[in-house]
Protein backbone atom coordinates (compact mmCIF):
# COMPACT_ATOMS: atom_id res chain seq x y z
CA UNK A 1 10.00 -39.95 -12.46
CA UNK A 2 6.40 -40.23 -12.52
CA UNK A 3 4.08 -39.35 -15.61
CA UNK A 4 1.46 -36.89 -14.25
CA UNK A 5 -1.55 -37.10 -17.02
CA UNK A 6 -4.82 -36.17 -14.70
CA UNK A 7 -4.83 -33.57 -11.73
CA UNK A 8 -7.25 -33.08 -9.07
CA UNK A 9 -7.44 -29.40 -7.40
CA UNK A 10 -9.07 -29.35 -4.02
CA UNK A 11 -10.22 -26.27 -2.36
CA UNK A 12 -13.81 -25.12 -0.45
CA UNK A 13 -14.74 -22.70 -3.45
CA UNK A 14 -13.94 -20.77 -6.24
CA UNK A 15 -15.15 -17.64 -4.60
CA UNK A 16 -13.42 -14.49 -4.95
CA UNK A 17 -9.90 -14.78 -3.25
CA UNK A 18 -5.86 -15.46 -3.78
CA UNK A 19 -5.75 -19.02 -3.63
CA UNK A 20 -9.46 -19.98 -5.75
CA UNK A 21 -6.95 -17.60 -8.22
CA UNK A 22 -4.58 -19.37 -8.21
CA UNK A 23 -6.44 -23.05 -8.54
CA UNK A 24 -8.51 -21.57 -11.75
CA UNK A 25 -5.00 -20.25 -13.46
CA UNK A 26 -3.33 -23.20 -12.98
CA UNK A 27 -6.21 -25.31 -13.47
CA UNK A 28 -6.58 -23.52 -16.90
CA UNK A 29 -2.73 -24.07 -18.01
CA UNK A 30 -2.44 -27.17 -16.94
CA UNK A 31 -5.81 -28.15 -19.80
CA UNK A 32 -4.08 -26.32 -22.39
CA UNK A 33 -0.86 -28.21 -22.06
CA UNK A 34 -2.53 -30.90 -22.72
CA UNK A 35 -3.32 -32.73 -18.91
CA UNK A 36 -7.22 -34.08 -17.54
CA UNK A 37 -7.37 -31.61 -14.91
CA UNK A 38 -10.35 -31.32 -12.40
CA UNK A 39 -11.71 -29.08 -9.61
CA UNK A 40 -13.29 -30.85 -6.39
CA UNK A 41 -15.27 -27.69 -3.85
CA UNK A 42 -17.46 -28.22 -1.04
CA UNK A 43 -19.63 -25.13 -1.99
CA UNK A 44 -20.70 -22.89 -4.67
CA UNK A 45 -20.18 -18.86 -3.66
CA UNK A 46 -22.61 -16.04 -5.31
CA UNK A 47 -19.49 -14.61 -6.75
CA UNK A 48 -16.88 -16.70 -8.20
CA UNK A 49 -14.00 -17.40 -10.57
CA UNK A 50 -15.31 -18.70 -14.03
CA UNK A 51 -14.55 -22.51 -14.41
CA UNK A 52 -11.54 -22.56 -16.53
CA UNK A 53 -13.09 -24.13 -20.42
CA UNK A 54 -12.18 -27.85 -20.38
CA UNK A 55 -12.08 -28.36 -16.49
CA UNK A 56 -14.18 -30.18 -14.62
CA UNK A 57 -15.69 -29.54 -11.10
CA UNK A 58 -16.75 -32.14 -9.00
CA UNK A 59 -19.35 -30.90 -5.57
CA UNK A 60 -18.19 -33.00 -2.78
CA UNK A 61 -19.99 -31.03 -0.23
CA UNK A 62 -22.79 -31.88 1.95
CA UNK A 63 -26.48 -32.78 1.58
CA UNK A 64 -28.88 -30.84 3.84
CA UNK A 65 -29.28 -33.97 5.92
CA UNK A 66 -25.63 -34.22 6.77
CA UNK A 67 -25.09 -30.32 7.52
CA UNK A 68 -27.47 -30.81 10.66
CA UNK A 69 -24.87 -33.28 11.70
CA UNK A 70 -22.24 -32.55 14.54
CA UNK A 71 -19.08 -30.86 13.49
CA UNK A 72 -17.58 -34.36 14.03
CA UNK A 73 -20.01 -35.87 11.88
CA UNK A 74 -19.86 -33.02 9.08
CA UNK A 75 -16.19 -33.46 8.77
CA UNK A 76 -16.18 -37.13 8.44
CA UNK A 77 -18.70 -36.84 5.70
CA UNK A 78 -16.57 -34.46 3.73
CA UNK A 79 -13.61 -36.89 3.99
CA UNK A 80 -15.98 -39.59 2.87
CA UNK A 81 -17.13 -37.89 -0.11
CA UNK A 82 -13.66 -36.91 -1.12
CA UNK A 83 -12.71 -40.18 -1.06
CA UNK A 84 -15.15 -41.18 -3.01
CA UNK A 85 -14.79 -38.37 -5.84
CA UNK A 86 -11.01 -39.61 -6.12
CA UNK A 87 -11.72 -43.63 -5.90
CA UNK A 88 -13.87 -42.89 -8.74
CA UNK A 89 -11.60 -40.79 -10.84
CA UNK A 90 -8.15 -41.79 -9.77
CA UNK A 91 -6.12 -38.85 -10.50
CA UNK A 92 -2.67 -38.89 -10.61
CA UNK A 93 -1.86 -36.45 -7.36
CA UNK A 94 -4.20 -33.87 -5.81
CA UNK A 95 -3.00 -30.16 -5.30
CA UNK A 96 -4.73 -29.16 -2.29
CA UNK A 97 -5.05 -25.58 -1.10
CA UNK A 98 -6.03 -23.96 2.24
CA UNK A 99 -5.62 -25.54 5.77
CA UNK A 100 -8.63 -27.59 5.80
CA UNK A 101 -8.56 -28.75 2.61
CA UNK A 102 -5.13 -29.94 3.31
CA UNK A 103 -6.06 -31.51 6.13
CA UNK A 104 -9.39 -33.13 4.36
CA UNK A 105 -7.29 -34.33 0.97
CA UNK A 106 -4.12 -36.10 3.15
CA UNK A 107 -6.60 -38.00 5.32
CA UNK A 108 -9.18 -39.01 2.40
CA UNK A 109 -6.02 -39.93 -0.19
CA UNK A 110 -3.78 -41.74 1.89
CA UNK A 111 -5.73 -45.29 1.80
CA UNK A 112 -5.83 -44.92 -1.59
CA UNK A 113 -2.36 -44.42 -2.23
CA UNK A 114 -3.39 -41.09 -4.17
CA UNK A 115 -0.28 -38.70 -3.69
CA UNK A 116 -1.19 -35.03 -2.26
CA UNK A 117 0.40 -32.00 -2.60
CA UNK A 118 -0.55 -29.74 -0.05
CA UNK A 119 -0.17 -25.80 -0.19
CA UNK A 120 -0.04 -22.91 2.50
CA UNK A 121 -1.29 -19.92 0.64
CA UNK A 122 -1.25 -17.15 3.86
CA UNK A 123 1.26 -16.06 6.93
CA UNK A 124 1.53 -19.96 8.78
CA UNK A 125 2.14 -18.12 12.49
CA UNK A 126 -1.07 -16.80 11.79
CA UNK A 127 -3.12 -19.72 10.83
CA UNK A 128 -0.71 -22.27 12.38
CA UNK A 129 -0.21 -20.65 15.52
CA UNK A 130 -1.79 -22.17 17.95
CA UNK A 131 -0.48 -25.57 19.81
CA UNK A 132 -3.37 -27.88 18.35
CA UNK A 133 -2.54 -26.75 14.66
CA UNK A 134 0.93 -27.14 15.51
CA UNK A 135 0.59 -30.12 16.46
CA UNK A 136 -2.02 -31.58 13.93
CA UNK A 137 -0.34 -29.97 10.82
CA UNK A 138 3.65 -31.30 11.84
CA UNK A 139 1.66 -35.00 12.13
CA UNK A 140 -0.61 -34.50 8.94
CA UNK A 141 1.60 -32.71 6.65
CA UNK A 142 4.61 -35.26 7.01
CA UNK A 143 2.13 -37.82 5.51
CA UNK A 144 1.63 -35.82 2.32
CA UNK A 145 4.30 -36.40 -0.91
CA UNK A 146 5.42 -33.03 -1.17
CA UNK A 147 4.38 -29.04 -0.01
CA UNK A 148 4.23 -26.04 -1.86
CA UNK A 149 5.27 -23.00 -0.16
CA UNK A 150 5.34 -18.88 -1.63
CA UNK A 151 8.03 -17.73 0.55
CA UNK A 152 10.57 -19.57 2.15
CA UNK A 153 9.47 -18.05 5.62
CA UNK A 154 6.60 -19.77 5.41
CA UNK A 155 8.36 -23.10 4.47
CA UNK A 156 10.66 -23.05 7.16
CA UNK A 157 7.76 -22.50 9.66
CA UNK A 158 7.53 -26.56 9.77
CA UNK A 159 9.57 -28.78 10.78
CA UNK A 160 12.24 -30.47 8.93
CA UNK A 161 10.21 -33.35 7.85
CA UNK A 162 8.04 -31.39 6.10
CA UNK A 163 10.10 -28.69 5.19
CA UNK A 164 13.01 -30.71 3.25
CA UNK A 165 10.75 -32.06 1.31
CA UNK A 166 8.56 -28.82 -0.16
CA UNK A 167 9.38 -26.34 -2.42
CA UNK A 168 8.75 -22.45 -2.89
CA UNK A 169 6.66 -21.54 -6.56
CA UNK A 170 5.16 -18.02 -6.58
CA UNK A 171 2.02 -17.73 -7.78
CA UNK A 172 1.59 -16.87 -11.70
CA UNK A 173 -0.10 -14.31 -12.91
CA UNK A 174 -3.01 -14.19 -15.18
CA UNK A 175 -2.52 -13.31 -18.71
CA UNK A 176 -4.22 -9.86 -18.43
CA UNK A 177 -1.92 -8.18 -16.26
CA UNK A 178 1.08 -9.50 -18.26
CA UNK A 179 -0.12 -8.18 -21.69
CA UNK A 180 -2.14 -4.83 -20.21
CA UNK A 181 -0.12 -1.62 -21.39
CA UNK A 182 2.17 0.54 -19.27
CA UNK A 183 0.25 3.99 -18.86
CA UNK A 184 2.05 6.55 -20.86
CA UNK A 185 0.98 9.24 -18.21
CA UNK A 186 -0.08 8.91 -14.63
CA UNK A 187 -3.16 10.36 -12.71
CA UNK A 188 -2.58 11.62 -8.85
CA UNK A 189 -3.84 8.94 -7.63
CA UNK A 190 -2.23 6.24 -5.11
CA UNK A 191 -4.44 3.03 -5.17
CA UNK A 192 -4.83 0.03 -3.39
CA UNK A 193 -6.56 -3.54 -3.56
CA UNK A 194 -8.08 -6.66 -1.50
CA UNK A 195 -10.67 -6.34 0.80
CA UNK A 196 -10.80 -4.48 3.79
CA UNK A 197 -9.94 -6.93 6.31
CA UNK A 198 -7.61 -6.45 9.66
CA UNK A 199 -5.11 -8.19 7.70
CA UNK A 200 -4.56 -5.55 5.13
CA UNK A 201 -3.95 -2.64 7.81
CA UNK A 202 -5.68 -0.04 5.44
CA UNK A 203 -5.58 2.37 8.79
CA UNK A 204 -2.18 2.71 8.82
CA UNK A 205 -2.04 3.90 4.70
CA UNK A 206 -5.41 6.06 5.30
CA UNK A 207 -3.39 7.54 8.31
CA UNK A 208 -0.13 7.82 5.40
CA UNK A 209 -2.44 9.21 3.15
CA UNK A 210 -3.67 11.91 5.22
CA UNK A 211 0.12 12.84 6.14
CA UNK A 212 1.00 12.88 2.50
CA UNK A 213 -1.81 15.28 1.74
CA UNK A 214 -0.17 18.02 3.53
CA UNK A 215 2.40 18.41 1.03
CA UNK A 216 0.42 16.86 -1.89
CA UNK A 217 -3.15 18.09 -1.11
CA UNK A 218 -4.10 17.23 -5.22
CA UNK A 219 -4.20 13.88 -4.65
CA UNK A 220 -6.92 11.26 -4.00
CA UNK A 221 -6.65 7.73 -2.43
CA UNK A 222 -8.45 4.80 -4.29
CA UNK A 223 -9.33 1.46 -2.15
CA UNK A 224 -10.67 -1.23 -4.26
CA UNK A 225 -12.10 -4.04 -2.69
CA UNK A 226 -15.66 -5.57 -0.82
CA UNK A 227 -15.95 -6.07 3.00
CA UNK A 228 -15.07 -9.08 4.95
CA UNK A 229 -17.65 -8.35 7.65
CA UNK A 230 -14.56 -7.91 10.42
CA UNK A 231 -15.97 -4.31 10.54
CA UNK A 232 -12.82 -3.02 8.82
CA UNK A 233 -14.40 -0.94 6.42
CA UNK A 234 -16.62 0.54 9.27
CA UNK A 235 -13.63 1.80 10.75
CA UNK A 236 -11.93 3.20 7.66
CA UNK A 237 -14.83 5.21 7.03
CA UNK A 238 -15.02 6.54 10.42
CA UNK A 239 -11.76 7.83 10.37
CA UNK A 240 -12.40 9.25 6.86
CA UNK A 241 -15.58 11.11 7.53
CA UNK A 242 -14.12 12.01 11.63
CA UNK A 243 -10.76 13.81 9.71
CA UNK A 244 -13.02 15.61 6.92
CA UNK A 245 -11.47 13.10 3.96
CA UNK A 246 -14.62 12.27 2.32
CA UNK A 247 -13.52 14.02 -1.19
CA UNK A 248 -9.95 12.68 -0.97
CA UNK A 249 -10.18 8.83 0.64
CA UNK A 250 -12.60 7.03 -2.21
CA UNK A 251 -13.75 3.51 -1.36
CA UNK A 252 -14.22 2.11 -4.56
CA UNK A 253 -15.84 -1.33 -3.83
CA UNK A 254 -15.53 -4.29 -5.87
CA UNK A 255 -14.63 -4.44 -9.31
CA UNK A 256 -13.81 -6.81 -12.32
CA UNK A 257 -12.62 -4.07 -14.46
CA UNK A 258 -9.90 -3.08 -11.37
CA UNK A 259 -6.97 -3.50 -14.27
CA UNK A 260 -8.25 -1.11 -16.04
CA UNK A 261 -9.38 1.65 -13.25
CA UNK A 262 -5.79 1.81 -11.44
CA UNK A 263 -3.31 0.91 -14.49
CA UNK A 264 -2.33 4.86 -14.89
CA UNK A 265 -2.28 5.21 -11.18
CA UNK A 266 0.80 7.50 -9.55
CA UNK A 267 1.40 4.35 -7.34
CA UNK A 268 0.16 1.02 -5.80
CA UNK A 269 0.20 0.75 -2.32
CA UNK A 270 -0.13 -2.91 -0.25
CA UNK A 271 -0.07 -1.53 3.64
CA UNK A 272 -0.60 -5.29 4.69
CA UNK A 273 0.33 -6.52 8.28
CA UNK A 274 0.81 -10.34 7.06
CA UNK A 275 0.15 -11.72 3.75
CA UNK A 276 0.73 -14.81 1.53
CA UNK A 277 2.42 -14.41 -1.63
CA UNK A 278 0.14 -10.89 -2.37
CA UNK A 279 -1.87 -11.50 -6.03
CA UNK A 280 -2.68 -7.84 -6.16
CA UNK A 281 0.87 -6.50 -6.00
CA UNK A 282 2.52 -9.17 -8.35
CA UNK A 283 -0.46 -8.26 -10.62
CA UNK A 284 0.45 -3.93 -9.96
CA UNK A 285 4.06 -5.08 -10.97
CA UNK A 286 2.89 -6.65 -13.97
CA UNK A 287 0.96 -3.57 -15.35
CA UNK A 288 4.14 -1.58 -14.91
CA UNK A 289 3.25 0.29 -11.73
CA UNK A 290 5.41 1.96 -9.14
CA UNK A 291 4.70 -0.23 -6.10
CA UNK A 292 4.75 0.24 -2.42
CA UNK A 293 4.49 -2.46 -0.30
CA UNK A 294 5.32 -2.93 3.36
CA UNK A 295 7.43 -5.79 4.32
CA UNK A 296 5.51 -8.11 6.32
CA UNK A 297 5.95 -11.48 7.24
CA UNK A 298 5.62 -14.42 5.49
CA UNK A 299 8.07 -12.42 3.69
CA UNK A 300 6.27 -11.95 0.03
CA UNK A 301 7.17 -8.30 -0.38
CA UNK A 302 10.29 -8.54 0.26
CA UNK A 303 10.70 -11.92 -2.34
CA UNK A 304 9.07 -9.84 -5.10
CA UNK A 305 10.93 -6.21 -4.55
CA UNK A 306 14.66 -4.94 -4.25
CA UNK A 307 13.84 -1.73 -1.96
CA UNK A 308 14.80 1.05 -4.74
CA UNK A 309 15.08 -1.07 -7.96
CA UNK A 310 11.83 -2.13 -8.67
CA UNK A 311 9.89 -0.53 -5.76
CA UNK A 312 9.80 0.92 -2.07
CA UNK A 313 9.13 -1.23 1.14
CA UNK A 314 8.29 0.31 4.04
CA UNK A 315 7.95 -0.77 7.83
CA UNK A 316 4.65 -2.32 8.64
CA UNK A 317 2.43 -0.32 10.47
CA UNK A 318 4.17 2.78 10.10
CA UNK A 319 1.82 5.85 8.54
CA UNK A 320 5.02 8.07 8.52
CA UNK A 321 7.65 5.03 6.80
CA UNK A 322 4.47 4.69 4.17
CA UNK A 323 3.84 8.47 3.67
CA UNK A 324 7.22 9.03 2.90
CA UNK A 325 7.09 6.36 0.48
CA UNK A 326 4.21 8.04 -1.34
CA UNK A 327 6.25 11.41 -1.66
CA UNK A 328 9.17 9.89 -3.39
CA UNK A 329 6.58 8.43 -6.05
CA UNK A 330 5.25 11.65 -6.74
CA UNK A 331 8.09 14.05 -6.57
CA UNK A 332 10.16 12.26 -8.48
CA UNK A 333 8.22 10.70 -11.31
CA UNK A 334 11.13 9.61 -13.77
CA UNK A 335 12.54 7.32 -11.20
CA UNK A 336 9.32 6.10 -10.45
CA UNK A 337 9.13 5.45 -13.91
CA UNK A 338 11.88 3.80 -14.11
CA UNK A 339 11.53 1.17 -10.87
CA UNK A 340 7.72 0.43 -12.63
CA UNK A 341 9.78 -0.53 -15.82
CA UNK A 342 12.21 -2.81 -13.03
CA UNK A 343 8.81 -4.25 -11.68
CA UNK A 344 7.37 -5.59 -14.92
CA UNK A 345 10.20 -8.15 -15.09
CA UNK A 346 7.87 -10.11 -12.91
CA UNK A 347 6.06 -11.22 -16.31
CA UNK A 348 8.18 -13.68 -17.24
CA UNK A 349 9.28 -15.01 -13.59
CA UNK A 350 5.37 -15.24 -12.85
CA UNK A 351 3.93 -16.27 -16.47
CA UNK A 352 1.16 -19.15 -16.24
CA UNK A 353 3.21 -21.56 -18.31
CA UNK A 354 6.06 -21.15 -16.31
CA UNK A 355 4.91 -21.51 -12.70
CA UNK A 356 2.09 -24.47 -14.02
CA UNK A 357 5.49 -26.55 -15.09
CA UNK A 358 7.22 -25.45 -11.93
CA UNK A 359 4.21 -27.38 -10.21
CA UNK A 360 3.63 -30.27 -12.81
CA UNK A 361 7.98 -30.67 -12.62
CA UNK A 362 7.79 -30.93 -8.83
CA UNK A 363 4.67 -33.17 -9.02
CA UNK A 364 6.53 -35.61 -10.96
CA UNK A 365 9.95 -35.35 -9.29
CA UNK A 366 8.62 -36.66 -5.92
């Protein structure tokens, strides 16, 4: 077994997203337990993560000369300069995260003997779907040391080579949401967050919403999250304003206080049509909120709940499955209680200290 005393994290950014999460929480336990842990990005984004105190980050991004390059040409470069960043600092393995960067950390390690851990943070017959990535992943990730997986859906996507080899960690949550109160009494309110992308099918729980307000017309849906640019949002808002919801759909926008604006919600709601391991809802859990979630591949929902013990799934893209869903939280609010209660379990199988030594203990086993 191998001694892992310095760690390199590769990823594009820290901007605002699951897996830059991720990276800075780990990146952050993994200091305070004592390891040299650093933080190679190609670019900076106007809103990011704060760099976890004690960790490094290294640019290895390109100069304004080499982005007028050919996309050949760019991508070589950022191979080149990744090499470089870990010839100089020799870290003990790399944790790389995303597709590309996966791609960009196997092929700038390997001559250096540098072991890589690569990680699939979203649905892989999304990303992976095509023949090309198919093809180009099977090759590239059977060249990596090891793979770390949320679900074991998404494992089992790849083939056996690269399959046998990986492992499944969820992702842990961040100290805030573990030590936040449960609210004593709840608002009518359902919430949701992430941003509105195609991904998180917010038509199909503004279309649950509006069939749940026929029998619970005192309640108001909360949406917190930015736009994507897909034109999403623009579509939400159509509907909204087209079916006279103005006063009862509220687009929040972004927020860093989120914890503290939906922790005395009636209910969370994730109405996603694929997803990764979901942040948001592990983080809902956490705060001891009655969750809804639909169960959509890679299968993350359904790791994280037990339909009826410590919340509801519900069919993807299915406004009446959802709506239902919503009236069982609010007519009967003891047993909502009481699977919110179930949910917060997720504390301890998700603390940062826990899921950092499930990766350092799988780093060094392989």
């Amino acid at each position: 077994m191998r001694k892992i005393d310095k760690i390199l994290f590769h990823i594009y950014s820290l901007g605002h997203g699951g897996a830059e999460r991720v990276v800075c929480t780990l990146a952050e336990e993994l200091e305070r337990q004592g390891k040299e842990v650093l933080i190679a990005t190609l670019a900076e984004e106007k809103s990011e993560y704060p760099l976890p105190a004690g960790v490094r980050r290294i640019n290895v991004g390109l100069s304004e000369a080499e982005e007028k390059k050919g996309k050949l040409g760019r991508m070589n470069c950022r191979v080149r300069h990744l090499r470089d960043c870990l010839k100089k600092e020799r870290p003990d393995v790399v944790f790389a995260f995303m597709q590309t960067a996966n791609y960009r950390a196997i092929a700038a390690a390997r001559p250096l003997h540098i072991p890589v851990i690569i990680s699939v943070r979203s649905d892989p017959r999304v990303d992976y779907a095509s023949k090309k990535q198919k093809l180009l992943s099977g090759w590239l990730y059977k060249k990596a040391a090891g793979a770390v997986f949320q679900t074991a859906q998404a494992r089992d996507f790849f083939p056996p080579a690269v399959a046998q080899r990986a492992t499944v960690i969820l992702n842990p949550i961040n100290e805030k949401y573990r030590k936040s109160e449960k609210a004593l009494s709840r608002r009518k309110a359902m919430v949701s967050v992430g941003r509105f992308h195609e991904a998180k099918d917010y038509m199909t729980l503004v279309k649950a919403f509006e069939l749940f307000l026929e029998e619970h017309g005192d309640y108001v849906l909360e949406i917190y999250g930015g736009d994507s640019g897909d034109n999403t949002i623009h579509q939400v808002k159509e509907f909204v304003h087209a079916h006279g919801l103005d006063e009862k759909i509220l687009l929040m926008g972004n927020r860093d206080d989120v914890e503290s604006c939906i922790h005395d919600a009636a209910a969370y709601i994730l109405s996603s049509k694929y997803e990764g391991m979901p942040n948001a809802l592990m983080e809902a859990m956490a705060m001891g909120l009655p969750v809804i979630a639909t169960d959509c591949p890679c299968g993350g929902p359904a790791a994280l709940i037990e339909d009826g013990a410590n919340g509801l799934l519900c069919e993807v893209g299915n406004p009446k499955e959802m709506a239902a869903a919503m009236g069982k939280m609010a007519e009967y609010p003891e047993e909502a209680e009481r699977v919110a209660t179930e949910a917060m379990k997720i504390r301890e199988l998700a603390s940062t200290e826990r899921i950092a030594g499930e990766w350092l203990a799988y780093a060094e086993r392989i």
